[in-house]
PDB file of N, CA and C in Angstrom:
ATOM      1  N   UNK A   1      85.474 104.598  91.785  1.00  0.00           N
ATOM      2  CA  UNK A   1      84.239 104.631  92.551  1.00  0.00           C
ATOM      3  C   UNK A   1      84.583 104.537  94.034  1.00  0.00           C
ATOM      4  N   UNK A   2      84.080 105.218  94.627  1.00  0.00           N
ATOM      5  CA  UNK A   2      84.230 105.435  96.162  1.00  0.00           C
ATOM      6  C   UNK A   2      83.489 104.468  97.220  1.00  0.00           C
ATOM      7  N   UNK A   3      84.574 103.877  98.298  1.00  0.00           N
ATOM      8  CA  UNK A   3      83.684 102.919  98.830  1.00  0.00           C
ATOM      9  C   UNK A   3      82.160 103.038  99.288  1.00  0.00           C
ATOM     10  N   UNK A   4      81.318 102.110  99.597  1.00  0.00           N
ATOM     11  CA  UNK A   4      79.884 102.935  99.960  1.00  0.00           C
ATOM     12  C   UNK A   4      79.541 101.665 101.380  1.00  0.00           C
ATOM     13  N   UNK A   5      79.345 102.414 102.437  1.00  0.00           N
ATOM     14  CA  UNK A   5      78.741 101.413 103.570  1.00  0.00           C
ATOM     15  C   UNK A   5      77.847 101.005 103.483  1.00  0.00           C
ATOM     16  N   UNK A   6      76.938  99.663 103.945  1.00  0.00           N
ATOM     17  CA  UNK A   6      75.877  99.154 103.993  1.00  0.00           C
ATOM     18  C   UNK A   6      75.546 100.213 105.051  1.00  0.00           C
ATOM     19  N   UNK A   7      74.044 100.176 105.279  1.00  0.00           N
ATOM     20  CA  UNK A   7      73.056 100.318 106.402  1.00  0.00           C
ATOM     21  C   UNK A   7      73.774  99.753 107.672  1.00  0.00           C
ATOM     22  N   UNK A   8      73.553 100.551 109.013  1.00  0.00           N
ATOM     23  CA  UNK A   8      74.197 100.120 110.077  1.00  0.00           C
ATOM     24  C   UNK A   8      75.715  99.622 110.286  1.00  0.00           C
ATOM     25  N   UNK A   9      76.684 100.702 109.561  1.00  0.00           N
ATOM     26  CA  UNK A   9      77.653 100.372 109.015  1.00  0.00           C
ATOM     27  C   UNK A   9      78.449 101.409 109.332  1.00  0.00           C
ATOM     28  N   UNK A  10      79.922 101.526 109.342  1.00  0.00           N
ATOM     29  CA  UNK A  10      81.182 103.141 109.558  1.00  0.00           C
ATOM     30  C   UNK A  10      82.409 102.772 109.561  1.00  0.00           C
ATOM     31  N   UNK A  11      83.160 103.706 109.596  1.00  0.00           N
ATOM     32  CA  UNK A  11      84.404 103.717 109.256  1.00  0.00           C
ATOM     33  C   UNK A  11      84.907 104.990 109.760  1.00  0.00           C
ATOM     34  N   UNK A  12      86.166 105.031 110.613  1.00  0.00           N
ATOM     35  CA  UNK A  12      86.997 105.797 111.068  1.00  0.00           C
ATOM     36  C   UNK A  12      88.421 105.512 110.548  1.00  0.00           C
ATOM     37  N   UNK A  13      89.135 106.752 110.845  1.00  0.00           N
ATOM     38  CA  UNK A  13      90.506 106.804 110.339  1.00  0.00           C
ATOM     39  C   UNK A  13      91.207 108.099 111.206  1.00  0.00           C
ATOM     40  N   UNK A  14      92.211 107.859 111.147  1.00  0.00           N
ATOM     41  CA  UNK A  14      93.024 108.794 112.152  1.00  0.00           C
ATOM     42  C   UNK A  14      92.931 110.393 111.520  1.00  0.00           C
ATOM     43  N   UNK A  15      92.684 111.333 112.147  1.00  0.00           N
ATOM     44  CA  UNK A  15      92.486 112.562 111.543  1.00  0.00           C
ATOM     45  C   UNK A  15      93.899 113.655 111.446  1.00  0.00           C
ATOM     46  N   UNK A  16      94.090 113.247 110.040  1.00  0.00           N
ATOM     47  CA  UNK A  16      95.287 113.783 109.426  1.00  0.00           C
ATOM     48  C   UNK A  16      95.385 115.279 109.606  1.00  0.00           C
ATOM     49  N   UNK A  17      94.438 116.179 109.725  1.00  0.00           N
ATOM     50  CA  UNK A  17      94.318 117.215 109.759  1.00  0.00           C
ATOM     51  C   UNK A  17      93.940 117.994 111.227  1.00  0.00           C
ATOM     52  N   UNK A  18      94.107 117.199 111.947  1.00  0.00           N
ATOM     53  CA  UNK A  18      93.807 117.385 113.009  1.00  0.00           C
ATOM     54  C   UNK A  18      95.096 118.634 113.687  1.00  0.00           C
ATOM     55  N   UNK A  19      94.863 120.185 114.672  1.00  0.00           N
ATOM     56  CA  UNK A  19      95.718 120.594 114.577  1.00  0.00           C
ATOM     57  C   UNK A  19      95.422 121.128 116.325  1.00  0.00           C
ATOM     58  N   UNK A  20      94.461 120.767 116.895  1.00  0.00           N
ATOM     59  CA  UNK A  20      94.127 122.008 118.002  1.00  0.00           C
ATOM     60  C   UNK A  20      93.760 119.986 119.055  1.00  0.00           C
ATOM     61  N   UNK A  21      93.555 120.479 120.296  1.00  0.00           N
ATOM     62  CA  UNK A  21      93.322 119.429 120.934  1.00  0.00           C
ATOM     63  C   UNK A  21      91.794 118.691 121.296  1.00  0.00           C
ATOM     64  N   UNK A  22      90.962 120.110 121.001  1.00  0.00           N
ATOM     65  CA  UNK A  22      89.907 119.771 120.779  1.00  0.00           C
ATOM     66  C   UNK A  22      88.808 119.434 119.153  1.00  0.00           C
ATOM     67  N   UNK A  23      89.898 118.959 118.811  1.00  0.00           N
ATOM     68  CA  UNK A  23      89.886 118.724 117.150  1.00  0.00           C
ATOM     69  C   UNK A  23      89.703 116.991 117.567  1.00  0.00           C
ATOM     70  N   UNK A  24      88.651 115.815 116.775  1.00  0.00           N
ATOM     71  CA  UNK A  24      88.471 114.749 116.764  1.00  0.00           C
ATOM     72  C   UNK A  24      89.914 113.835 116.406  1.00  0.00           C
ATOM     73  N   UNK A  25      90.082 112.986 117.294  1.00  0.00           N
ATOM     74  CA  UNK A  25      90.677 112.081 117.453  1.00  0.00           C
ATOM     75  C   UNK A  25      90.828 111.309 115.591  1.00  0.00           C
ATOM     76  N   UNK A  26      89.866 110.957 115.439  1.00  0.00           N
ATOM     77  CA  UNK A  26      89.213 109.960 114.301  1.00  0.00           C
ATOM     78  C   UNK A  26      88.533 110.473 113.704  1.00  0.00           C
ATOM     79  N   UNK A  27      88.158 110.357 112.268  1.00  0.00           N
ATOM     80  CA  UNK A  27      87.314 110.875 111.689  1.00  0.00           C
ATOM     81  C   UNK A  27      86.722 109.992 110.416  1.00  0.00           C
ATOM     82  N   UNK A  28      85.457 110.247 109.852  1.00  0.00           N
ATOM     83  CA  UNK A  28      85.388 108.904 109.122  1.00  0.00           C
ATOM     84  C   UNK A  28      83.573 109.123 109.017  1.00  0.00           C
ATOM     85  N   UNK A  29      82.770 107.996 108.491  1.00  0.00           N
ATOM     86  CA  UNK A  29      81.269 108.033 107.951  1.00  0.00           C
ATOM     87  C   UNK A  29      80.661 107.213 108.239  1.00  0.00           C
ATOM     88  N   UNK A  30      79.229 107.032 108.783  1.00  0.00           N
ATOM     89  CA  UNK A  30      78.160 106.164 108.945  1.00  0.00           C
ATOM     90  C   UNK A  30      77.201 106.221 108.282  1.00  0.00           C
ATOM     91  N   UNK A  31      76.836 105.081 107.653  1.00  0.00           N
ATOM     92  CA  UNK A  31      75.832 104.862 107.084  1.00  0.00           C
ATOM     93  C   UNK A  31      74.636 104.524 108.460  1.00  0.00           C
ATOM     94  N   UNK A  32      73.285 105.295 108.528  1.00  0.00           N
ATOM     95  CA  UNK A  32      72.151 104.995 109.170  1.00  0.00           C
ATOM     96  C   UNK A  32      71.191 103.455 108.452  1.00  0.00           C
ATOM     97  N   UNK A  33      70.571 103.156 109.382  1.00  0.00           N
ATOM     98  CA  UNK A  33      69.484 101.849 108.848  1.00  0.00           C
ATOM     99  C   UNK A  33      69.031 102.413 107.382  1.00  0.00           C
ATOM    100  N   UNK A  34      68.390 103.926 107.477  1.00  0.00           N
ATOM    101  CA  UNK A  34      67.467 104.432 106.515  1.00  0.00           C
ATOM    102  C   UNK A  34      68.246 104.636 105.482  1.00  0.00           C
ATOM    103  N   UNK A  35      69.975 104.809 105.421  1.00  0.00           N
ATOM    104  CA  UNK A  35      70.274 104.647 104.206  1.00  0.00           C
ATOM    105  C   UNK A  35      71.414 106.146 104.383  1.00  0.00           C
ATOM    106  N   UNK A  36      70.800 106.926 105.023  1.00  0.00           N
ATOM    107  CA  UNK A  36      71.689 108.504 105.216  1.00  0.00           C
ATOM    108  C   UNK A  36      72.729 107.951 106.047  1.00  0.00           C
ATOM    109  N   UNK A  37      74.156 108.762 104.967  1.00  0.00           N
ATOM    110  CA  UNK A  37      75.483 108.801 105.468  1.00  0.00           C
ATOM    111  C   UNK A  37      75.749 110.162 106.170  1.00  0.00           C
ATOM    112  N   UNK A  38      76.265 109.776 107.525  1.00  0.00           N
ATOM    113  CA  UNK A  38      76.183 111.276 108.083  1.00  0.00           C
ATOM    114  C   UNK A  38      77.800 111.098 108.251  1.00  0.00           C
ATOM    115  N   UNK A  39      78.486 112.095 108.782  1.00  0.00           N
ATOM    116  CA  UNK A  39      79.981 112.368 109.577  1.00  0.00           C
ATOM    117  C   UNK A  39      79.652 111.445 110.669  1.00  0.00           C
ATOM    118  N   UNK A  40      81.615 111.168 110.837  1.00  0.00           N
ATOM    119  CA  UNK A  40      81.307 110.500 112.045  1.00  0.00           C
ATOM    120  C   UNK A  40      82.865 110.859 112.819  1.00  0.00           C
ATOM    121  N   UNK A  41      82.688 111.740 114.042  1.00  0.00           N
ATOM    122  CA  UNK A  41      83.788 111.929 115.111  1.00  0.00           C
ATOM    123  C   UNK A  41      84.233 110.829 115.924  1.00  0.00           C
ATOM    124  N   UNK A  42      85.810 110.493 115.924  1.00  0.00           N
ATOM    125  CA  UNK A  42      85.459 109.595 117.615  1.00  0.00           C
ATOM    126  C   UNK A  42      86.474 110.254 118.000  1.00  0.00           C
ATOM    127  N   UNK A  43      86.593 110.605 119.614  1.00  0.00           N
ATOM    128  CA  UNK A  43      88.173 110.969 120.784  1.00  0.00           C
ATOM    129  C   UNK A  43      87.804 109.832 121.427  1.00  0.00           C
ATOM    130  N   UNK A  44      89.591 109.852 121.450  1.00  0.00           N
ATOM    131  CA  UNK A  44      89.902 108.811 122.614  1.00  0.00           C
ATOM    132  C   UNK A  44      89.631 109.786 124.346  1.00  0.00           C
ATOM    133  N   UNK A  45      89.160 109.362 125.025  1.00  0.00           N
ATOM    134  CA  UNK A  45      89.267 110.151 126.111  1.00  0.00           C
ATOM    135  C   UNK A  45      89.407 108.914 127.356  1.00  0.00           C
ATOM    136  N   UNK A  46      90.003 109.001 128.786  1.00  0.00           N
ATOM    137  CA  UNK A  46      89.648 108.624 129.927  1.00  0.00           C
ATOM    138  C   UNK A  46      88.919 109.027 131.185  1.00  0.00           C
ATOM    139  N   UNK A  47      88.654 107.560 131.789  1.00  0.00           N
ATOM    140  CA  UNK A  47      87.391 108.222 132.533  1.00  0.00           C
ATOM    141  C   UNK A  47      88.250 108.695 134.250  1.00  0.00           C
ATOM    142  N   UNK A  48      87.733 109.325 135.128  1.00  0.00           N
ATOM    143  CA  UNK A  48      88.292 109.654 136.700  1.00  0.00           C
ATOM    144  C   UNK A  48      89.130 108.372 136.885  1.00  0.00           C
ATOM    145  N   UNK A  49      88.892 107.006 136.926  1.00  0.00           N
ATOM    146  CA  UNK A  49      90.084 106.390 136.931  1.00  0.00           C
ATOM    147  C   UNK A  49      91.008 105.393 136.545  1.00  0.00           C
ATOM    148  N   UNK A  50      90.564 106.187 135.159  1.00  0.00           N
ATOM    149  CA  UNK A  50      91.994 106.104 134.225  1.00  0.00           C
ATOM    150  C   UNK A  50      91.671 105.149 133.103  1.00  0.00           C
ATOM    151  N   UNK A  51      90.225 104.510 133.514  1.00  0.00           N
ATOM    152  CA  UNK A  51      90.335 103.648 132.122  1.00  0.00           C
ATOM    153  C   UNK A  51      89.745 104.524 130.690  1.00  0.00           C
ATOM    154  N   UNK A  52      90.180 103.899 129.367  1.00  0.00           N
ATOM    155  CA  UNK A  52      89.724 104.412 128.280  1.00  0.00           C
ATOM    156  C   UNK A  52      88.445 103.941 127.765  1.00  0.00           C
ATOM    157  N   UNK A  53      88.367 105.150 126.933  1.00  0.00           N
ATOM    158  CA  UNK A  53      86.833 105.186 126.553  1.00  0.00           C
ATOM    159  C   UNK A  53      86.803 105.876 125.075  1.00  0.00           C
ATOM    160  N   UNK A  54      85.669 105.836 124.360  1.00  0.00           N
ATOM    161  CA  UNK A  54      85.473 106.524 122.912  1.00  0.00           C
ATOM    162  C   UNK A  54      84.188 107.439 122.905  1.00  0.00           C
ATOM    163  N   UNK A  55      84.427 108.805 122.570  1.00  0.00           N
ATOM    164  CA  UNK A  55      83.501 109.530 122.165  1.00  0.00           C
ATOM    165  C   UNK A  55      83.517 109.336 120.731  1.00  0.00           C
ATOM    166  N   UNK A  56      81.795 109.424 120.465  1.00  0.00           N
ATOM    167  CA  UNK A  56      81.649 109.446 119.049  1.00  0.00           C
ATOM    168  C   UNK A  56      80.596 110.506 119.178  1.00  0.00           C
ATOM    169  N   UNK A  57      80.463 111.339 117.704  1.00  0.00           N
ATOM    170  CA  UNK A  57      79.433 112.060 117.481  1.00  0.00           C
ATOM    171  C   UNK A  57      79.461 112.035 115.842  1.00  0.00           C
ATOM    172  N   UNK A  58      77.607 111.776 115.722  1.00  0.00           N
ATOM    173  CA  UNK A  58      77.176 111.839 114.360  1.00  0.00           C
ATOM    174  C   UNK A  58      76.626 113.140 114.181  1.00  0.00           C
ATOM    175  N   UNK A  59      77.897 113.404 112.609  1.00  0.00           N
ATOM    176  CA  UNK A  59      76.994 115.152 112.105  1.00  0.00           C
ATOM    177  C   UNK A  59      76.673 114.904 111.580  1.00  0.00           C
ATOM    178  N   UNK A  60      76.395 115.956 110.572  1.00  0.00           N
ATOM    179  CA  UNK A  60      75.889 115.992 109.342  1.00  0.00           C
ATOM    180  C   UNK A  60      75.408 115.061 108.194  1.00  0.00           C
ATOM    181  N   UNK A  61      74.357 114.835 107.796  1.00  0.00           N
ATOM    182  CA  UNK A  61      74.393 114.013 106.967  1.00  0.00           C
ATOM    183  C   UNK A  61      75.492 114.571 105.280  1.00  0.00           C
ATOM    184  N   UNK A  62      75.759 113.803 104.983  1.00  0.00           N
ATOM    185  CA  UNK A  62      76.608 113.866 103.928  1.00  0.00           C
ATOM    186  C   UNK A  62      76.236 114.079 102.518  1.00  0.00           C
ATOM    187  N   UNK A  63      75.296 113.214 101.881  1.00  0.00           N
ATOM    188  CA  UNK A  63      74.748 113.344 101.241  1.00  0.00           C
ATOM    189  C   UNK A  63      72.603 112.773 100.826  1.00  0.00           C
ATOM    190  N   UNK A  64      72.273 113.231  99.836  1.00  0.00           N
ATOM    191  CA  UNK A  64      70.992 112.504 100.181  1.00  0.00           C
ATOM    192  C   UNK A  64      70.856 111.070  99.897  1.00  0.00           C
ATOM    193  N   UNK A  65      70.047 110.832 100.831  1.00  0.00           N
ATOM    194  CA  UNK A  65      70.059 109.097 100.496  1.00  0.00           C
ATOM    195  C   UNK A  65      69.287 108.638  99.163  1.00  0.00           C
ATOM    196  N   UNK A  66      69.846 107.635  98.073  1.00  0.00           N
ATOM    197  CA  UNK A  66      69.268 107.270  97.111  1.00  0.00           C
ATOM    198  C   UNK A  66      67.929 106.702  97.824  1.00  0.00           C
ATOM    199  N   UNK A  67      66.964 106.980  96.672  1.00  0.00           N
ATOM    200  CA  UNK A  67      65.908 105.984  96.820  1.00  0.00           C
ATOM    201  C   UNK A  67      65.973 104.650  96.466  1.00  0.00           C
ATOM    202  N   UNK A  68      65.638 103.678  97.315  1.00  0.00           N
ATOM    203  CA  UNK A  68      65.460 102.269  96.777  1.00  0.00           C
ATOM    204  C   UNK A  68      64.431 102.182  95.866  1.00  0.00           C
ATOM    205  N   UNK A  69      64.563 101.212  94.590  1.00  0.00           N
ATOM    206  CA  UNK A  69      63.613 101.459  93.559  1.00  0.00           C
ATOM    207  C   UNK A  69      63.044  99.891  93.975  1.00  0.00           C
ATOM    208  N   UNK A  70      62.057  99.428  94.075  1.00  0.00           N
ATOM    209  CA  UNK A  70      61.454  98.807  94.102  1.00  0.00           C
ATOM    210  C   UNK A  70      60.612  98.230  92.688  1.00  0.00           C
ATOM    211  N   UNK A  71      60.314  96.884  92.900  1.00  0.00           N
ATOM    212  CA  UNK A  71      59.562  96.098  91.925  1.00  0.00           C
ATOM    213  C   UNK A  71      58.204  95.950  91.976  1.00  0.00           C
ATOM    214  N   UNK A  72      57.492  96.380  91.050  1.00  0.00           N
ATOM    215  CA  UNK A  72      55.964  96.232  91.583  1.00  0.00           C
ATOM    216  C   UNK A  72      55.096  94.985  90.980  1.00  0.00           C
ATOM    217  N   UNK A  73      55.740  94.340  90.099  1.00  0.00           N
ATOM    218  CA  UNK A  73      55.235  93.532  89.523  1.00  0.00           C
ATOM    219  C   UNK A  73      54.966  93.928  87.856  1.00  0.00           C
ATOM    220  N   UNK A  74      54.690  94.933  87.851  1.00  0.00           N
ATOM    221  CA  UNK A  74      54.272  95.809  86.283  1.00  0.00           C
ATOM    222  C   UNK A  74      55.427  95.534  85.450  1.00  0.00           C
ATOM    223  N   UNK A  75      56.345  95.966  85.670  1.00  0.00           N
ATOM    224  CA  UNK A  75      57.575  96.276  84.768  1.00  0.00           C
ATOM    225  C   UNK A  75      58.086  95.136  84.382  1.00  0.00           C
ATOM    226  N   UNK A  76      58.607  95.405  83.455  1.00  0.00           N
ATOM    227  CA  UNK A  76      59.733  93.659  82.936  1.00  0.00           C
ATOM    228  C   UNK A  76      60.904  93.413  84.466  1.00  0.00           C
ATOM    229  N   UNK A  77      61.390  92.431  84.451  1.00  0.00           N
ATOM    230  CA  UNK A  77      62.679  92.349  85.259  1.00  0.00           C
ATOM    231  C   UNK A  77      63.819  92.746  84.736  1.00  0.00           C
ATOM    232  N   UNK A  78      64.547  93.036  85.569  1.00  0.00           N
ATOM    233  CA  UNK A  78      65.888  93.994  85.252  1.00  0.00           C
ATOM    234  C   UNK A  78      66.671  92.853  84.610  1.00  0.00           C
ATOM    235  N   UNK A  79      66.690  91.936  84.292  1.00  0.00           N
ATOM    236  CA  UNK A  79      67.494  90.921  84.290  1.00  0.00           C
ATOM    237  C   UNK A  79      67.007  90.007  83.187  1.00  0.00           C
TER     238      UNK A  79
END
């Protein structure tokens, strides 16, 4: 089973496949509040003088977000 992030949550890793210079530094997944895991870019870049900094950019969402199933009172408990 594949790890899964909480809400407000990510993970980067060095991008193994990386081959051109404008190819992401890092590469890796965020989980949003609402639950959607999108892509997640970061480059290392510096600024005019000289200190470092991180670009990030969120793509794509990844997959669809499960629905939370909720309890309404009706049903037996799961438990």
């Amino acid at each position: 089973m594949a790890y899964e992030h909480k809400p407000n949550s990510g993970s980067v890793f060095g991008n193994k496949d990386k081959q051109a210079d404008w190819h992401p530094d890092y590469r890796g997944d965020i989980c949003l509040p609402d639950g959607a895991v999108h892509y997640l870019d970061m480059t290392m870049a510096k600024t005019a003088a000289g200190a470092v900094f991180y670009k990030l950019k969120i793509g794509k969402q990844k997959a669809a977000a499960a629905p939370v199933s909720q309890i309404t009172g009706d049903e037996p408990l799961p438990f």
